[in-house]
PDB file of N, CA and C in Angstrom:
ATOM      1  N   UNK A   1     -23.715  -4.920   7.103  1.00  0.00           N
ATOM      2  CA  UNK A   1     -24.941  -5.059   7.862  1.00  0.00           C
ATOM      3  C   UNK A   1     -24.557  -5.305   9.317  1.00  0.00           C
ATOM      4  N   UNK A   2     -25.177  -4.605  10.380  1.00  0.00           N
ATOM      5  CA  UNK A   2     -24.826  -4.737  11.714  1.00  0.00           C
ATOM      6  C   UNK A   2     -25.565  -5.439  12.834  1.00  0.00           C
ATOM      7  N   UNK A   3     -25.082  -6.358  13.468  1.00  0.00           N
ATOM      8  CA  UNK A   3     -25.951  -6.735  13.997  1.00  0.00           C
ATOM      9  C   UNK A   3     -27.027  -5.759  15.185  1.00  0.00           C
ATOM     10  N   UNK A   4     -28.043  -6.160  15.376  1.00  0.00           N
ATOM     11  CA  UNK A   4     -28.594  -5.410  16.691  1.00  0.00           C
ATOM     12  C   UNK A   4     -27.969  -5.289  17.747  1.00  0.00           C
ATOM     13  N   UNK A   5     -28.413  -3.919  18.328  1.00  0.00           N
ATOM     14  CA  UNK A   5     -27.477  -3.583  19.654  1.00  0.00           C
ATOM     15  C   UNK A   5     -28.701  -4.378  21.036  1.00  0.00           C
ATOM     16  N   UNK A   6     -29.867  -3.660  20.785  1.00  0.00           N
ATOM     17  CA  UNK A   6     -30.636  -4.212  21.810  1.00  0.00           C
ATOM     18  C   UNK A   6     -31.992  -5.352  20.919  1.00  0.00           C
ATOM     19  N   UNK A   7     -32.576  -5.704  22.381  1.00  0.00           N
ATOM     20  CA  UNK A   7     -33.657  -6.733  21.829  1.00  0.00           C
ATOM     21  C   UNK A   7     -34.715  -6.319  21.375  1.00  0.00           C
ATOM     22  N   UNK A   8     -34.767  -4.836  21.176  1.00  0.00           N
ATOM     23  CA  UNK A   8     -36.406  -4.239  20.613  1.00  0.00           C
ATOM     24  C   UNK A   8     -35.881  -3.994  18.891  1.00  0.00           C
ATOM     25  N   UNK A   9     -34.409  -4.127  18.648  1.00  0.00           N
ATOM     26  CA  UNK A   9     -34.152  -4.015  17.575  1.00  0.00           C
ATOM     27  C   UNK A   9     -34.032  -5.102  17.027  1.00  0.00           C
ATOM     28  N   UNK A  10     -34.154  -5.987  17.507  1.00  0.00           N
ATOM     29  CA  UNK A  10     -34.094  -7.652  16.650  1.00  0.00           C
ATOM     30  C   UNK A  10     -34.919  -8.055  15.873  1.00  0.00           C
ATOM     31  N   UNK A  11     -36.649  -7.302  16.281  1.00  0.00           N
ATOM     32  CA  UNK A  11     -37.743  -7.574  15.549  1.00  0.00           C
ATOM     33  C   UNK A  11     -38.218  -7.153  13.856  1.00  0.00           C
ATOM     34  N   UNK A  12     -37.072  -6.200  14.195  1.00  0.00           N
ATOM     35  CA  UNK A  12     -37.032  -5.184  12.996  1.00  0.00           C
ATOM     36  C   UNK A  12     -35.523  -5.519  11.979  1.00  0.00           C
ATOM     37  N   UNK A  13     -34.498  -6.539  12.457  1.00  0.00           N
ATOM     38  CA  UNK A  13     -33.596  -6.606  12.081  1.00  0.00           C
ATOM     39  C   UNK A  13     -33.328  -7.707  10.332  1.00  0.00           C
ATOM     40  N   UNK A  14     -32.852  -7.500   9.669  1.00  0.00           N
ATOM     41  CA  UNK A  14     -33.539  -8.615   8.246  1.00  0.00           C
ATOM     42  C   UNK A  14     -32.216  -9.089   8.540  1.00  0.00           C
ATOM     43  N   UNK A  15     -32.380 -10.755   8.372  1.00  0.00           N
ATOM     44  CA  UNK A  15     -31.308 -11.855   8.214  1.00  0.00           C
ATOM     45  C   UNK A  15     -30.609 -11.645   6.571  1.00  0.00           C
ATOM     46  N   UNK A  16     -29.220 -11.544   6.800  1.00  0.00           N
ATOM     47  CA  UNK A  16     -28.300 -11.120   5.517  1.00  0.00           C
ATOM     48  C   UNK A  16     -28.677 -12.358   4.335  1.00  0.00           C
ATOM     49  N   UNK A  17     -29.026 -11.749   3.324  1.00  0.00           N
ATOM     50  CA  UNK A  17     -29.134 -12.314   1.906  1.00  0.00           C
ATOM     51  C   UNK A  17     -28.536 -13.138   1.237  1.00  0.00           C
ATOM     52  N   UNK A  18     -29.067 -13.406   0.251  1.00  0.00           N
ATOM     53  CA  UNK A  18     -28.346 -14.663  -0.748  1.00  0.00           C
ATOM     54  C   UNK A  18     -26.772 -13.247  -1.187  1.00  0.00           C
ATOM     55  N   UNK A  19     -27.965 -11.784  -1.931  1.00  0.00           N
ATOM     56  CA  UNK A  19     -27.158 -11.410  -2.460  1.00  0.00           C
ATOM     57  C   UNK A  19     -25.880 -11.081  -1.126  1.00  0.00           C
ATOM     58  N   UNK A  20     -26.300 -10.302  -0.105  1.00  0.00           N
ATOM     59  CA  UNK A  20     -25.275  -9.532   0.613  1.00  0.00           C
ATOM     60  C   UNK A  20     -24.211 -11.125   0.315  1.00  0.00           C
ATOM     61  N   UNK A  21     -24.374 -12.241   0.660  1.00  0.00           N
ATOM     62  CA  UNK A  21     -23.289 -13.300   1.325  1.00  0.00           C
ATOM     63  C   UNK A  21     -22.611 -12.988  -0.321  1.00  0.00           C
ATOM     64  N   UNK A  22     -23.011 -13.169  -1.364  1.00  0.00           N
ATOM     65  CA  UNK A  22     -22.519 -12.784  -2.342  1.00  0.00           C
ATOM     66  C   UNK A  22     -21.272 -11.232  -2.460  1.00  0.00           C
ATOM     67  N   UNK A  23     -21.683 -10.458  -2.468  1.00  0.00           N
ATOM     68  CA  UNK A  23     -21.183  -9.363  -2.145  1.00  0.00           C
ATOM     69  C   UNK A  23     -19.760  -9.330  -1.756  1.00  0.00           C
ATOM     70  N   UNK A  24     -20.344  -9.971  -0.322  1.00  0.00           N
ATOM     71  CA  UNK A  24     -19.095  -9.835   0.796  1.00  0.00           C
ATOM     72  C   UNK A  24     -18.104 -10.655   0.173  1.00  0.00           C
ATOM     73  N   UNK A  25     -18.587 -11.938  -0.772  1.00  0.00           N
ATOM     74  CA  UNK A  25     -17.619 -13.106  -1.122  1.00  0.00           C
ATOM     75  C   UNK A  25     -17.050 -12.515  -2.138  1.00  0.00           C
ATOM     76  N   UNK A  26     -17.419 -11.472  -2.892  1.00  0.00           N
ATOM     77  CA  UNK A  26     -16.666 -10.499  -3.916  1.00  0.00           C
ATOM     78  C   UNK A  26     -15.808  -9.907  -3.701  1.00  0.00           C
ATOM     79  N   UNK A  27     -16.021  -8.990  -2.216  1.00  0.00           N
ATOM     80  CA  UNK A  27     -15.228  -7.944  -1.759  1.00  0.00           C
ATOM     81  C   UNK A  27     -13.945  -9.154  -1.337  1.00  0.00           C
ATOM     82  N   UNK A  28     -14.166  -9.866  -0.456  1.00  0.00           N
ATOM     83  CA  UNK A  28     -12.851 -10.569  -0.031  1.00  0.00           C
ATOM     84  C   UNK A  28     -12.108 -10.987  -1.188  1.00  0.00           C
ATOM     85  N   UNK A  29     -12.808 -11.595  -2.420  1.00  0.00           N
ATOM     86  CA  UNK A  29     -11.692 -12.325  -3.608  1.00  0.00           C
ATOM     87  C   UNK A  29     -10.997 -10.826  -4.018  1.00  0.00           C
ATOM     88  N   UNK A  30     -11.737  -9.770  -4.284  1.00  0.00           N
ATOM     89  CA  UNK A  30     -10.818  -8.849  -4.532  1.00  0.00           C
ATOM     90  C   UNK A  30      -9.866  -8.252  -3.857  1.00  0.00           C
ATOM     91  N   UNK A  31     -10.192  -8.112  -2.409  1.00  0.00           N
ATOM     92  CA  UNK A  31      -8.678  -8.071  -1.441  1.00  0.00           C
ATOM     93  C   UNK A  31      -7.875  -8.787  -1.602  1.00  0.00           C
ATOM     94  N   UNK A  32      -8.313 -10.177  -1.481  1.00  0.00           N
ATOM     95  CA  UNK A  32      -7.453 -11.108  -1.449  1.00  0.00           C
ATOM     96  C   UNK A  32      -6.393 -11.269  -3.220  1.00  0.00           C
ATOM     97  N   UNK A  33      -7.338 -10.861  -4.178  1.00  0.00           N
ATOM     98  CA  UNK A  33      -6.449 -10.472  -5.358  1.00  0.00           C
ATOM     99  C   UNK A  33      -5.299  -9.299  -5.109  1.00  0.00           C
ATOM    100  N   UNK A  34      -5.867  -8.108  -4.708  1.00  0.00           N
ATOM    101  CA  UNK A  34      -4.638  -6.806  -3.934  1.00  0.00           C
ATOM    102  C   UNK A  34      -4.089  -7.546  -3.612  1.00  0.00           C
ATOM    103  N   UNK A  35      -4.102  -8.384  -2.555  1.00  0.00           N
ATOM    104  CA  UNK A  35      -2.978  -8.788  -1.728  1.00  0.00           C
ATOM    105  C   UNK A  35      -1.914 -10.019  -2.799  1.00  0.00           C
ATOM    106  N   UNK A  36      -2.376 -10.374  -3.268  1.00  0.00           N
ATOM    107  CA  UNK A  36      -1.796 -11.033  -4.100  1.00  0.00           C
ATOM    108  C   UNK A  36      -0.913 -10.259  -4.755  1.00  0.00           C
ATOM    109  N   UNK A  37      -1.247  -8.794  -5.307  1.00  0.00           N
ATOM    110  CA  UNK A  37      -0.559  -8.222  -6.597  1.00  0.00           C
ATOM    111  C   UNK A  37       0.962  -7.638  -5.507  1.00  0.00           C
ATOM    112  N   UNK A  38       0.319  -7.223  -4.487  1.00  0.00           N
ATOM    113  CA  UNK A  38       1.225  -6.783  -3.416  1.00  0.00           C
ATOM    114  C   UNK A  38       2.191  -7.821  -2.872  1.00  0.00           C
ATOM    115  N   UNK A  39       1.710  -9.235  -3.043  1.00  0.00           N
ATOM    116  CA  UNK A  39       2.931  -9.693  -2.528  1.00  0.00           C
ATOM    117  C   UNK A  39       3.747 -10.003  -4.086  1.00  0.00           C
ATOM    118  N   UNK A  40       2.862 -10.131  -4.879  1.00  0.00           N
ATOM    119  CA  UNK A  40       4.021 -10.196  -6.156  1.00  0.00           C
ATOM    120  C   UNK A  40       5.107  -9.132  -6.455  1.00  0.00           C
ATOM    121  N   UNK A  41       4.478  -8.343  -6.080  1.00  0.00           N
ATOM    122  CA  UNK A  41       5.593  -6.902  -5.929  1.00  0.00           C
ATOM    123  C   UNK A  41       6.335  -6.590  -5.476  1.00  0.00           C
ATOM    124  N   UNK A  42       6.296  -6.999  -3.970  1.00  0.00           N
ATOM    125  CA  UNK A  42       7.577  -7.139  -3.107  1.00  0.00           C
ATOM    126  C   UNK A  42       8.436  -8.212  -3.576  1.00  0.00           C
ATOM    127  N   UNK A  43       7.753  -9.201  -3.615  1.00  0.00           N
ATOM    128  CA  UNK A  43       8.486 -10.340  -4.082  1.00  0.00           C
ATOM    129  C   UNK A  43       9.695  -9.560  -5.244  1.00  0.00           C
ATOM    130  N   UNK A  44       9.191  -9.410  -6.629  1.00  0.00           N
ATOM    131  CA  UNK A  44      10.238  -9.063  -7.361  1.00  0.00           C
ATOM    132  C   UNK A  44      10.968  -8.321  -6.804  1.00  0.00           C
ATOM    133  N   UNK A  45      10.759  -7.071  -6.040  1.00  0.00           N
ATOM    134  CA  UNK A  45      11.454  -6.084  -5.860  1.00  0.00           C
ATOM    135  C   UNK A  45      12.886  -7.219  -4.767  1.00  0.00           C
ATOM    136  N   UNK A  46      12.618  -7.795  -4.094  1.00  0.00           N
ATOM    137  CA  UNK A  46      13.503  -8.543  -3.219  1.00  0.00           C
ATOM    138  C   UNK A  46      14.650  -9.433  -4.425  1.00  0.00           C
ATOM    139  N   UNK A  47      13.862 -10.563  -5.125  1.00  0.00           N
ATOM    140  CA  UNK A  47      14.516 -10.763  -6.083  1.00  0.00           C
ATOM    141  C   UNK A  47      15.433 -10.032  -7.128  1.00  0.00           C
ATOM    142  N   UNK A  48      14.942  -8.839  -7.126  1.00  0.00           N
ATOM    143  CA  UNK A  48      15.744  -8.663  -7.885  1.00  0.00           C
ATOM    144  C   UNK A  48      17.414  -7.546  -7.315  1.00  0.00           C
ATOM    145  N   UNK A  49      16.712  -7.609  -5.823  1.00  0.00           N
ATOM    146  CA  UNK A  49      17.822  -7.065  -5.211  1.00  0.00           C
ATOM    147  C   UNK A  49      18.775  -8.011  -4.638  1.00  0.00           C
ATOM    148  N   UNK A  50      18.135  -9.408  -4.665  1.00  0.00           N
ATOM    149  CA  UNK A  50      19.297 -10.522  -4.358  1.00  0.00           C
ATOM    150  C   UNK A  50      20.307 -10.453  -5.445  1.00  0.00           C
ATOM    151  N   UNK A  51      19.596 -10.629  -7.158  1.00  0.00           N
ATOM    152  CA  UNK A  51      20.194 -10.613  -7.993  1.00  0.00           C
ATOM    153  C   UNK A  51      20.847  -9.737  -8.008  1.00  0.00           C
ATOM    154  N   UNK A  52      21.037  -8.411  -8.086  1.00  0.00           N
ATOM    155  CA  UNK A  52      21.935  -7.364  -8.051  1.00  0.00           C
ATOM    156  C   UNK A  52      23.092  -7.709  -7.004  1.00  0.00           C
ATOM    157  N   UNK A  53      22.628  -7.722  -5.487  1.00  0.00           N
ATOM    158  CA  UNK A  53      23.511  -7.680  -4.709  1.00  0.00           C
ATOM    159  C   UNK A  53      25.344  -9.042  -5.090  1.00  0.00           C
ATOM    160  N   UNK A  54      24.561  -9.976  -5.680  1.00  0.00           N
ATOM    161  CA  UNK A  54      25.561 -11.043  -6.141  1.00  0.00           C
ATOM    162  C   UNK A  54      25.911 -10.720  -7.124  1.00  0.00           C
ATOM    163  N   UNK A  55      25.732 -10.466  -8.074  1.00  0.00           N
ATOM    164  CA  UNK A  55      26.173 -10.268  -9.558  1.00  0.00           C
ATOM    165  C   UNK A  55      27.161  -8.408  -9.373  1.00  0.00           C
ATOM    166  N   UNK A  56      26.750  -7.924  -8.347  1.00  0.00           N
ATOM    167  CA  UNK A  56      27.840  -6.397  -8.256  1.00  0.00           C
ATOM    168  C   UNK A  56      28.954  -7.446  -7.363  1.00  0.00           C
ATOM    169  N   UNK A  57      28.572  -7.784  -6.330  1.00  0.00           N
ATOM    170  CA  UNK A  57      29.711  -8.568  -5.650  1.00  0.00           C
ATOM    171  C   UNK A  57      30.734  -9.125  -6.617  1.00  0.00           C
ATOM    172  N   UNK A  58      30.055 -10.229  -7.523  1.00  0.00           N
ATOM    173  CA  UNK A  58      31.141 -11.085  -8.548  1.00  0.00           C
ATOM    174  C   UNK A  58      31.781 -10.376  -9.674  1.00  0.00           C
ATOM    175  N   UNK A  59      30.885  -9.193 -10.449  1.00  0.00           N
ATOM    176  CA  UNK A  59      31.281  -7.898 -10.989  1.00  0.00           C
ATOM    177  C   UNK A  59      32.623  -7.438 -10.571  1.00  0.00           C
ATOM    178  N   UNK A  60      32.551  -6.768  -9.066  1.00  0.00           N
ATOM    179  CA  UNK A  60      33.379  -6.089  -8.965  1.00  0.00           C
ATOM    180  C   UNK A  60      34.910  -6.919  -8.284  1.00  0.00           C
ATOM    181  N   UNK A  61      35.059  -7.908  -8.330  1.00  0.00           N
ATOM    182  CA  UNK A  61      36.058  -8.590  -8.094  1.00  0.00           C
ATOM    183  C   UNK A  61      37.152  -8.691  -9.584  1.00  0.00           C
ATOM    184  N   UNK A  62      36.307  -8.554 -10.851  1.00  0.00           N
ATOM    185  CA  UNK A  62      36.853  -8.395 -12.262  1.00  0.00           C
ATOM    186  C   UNK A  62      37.076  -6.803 -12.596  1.00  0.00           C
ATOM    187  N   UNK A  63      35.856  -5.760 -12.276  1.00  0.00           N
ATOM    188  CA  UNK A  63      36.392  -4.704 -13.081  1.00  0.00           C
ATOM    189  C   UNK A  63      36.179  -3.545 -12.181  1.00  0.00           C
ATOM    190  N   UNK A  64      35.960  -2.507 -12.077  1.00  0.00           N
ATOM    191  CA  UNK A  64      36.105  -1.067 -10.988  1.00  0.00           C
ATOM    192  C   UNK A  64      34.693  -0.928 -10.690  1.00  0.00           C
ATOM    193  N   UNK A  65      34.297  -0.444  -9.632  1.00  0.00           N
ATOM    194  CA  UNK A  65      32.852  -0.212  -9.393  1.00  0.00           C
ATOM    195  C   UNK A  65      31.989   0.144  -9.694  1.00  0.00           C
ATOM    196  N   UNK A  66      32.274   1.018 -10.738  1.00  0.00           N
ATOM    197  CA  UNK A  66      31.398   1.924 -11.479  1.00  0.00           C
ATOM    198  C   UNK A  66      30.880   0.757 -12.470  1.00  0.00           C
ATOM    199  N   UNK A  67      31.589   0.248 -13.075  1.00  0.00           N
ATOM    200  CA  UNK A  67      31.050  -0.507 -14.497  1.00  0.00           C
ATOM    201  C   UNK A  67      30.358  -1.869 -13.741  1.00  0.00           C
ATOM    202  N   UNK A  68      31.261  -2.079 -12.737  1.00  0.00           N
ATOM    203  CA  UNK A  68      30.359  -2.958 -11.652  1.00  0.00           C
ATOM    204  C   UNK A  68      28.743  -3.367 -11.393  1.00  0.00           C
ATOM    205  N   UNK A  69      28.719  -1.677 -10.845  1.00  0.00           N
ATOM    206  CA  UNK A  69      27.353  -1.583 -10.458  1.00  0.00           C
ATOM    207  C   UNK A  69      26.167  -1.534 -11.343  1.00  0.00           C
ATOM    208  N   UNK A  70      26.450  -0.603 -12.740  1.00  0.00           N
ATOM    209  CA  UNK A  70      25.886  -0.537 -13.962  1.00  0.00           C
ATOM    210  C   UNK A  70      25.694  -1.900 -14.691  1.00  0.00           C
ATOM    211  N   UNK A  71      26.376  -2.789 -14.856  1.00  0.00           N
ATOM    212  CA  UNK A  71      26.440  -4.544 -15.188  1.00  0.00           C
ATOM    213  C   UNK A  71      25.382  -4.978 -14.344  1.00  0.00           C
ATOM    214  N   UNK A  72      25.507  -4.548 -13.055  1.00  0.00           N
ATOM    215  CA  UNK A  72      24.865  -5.666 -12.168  1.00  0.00           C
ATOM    216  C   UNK A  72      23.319  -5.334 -12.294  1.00  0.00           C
ATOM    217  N   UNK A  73      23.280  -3.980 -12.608  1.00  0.00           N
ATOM    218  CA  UNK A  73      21.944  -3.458 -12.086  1.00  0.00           C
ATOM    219  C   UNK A  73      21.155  -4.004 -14.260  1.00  0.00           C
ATOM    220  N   UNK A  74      22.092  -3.926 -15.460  1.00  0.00           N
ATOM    221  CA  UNK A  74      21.612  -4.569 -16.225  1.00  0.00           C
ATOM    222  C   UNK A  74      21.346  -6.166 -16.334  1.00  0.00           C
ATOM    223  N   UNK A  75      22.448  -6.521 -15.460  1.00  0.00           N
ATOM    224  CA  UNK A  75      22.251  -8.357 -15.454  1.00  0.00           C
ATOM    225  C   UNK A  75      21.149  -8.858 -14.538  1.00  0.00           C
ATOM    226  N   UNK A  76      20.611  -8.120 -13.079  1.00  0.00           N
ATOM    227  CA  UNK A  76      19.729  -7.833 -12.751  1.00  0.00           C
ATOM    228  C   UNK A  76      17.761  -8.105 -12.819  1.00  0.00           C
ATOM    229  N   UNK A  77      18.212  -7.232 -13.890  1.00  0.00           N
ATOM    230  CA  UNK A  77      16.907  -6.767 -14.803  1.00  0.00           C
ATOM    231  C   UNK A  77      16.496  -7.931 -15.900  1.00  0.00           C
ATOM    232  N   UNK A  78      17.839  -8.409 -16.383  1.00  0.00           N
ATOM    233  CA  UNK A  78      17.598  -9.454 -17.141  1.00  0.00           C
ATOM    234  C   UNK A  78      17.002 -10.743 -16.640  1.00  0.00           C
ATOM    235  N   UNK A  79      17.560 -11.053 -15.676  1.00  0.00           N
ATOM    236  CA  UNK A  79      17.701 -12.359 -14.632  1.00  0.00           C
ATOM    237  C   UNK A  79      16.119 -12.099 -14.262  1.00  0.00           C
ATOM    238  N   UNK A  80      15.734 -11.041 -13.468  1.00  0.00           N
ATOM    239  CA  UNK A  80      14.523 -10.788 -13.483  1.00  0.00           C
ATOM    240  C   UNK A  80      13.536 -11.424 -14.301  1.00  0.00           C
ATOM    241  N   UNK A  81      13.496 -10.498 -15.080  1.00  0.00           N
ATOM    242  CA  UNK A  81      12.691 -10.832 -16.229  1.00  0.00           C
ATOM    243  C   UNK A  81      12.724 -12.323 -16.670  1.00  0.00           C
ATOM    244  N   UNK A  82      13.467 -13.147 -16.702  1.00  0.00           N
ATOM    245  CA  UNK A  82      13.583 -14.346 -17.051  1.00  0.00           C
ATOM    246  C   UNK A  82      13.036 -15.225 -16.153  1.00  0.00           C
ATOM    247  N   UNK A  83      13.395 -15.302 -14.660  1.00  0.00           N
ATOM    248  CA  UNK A  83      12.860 -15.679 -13.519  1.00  0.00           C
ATOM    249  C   UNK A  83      11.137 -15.340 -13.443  1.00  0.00           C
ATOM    250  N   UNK A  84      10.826 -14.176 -14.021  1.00  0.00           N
ATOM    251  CA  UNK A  84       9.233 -13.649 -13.873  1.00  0.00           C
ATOM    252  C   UNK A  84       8.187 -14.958 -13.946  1.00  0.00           C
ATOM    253  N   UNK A  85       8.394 -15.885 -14.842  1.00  0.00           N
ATOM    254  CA  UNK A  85       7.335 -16.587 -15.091  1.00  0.00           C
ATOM    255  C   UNK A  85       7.569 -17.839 -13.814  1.00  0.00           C
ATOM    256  N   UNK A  86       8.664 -18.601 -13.476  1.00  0.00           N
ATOM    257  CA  UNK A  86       8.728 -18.790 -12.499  1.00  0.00           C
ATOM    258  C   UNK A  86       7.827 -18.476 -11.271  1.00  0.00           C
ATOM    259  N   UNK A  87       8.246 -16.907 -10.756  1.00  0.00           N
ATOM    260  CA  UNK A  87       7.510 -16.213  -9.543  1.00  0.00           C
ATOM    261  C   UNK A  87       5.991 -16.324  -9.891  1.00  0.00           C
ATOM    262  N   UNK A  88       5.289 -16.048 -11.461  1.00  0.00           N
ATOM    263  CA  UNK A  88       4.404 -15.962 -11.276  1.00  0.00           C
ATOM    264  C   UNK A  88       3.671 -17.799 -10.936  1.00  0.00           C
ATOM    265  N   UNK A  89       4.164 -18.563 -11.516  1.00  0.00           N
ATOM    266  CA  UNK A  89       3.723 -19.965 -10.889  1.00  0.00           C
ATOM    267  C   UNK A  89       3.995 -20.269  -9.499  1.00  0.00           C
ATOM    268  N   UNK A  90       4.449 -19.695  -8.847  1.00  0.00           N
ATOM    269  CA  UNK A  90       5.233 -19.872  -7.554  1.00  0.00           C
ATOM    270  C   UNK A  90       3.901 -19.655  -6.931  1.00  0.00           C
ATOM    271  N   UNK A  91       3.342 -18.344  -7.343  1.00  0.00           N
ATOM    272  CA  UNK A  91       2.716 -17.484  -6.161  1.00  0.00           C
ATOM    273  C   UNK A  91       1.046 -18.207  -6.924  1.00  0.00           C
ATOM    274  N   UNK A  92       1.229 -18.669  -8.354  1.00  0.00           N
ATOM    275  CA  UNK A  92      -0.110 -19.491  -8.336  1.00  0.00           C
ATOM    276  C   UNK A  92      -0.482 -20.615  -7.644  1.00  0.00           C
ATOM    277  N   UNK A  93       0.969 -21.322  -7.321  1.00  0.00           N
ATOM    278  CA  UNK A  93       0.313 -22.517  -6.480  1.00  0.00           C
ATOM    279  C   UNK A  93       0.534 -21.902  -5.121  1.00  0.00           C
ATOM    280  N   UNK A  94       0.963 -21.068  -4.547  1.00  0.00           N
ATOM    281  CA  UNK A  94       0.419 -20.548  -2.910  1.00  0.00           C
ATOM    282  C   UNK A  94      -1.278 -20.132  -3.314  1.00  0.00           C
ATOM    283  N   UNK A  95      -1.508 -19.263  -4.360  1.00  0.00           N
ATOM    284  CA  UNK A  95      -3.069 -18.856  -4.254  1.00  0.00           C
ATOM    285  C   UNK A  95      -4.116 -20.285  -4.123  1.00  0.00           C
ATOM    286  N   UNK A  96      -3.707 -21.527  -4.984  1.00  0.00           N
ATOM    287  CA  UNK A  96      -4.749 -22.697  -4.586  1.00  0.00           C
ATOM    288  C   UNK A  96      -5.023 -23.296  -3.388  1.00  0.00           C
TER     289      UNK A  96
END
């Protein structure tokens, strides 16, 4: 809803609603949910490239790179996944 540009349009203009304030308070919780799912997403994706990046590092000091990188990118995934419930409480107490 926009406000009036001039003063002959003010007479004619309707003051925003119970429902519109409603509405709008919908549309924002649901951005604000996107934005939530979006930062959970990056989030893992970072995590789980910390995890990789250390676990190929300590990997490959024991065995050749190849089996290295393949370890790291399964130990990774695991660590991940285990950490998940963590991140998701993390990012519940930033949403309160």
């Amino acid at each position: 809803m926009e406000a009036p540009k001039d003063d002959e349009d003010l007479n004619y203009w309707q003051a925003p609603t119970r429902d519109y304030y409603r509405e709008e308070k919908a549309s924002y919780d649901k951005m604000m949910a996107e934005r939530f799912n979006e930062i959970a997403f990056f989030f893992n994706i970072a995590v789980f490239s910390i995890f990789m990046i250390f676990s190929c590092a300590i990997l490959s000091t024991v065995m050749s790179s190849f089996l290295s990188v393949l370890l790291s990118i399964a130990l990774s995934l695991t660590m991940l996944k285990v950490s998940k419930k963590a991140i998701k409480t993390f990012l519940r107490i930033i949403k309160k």
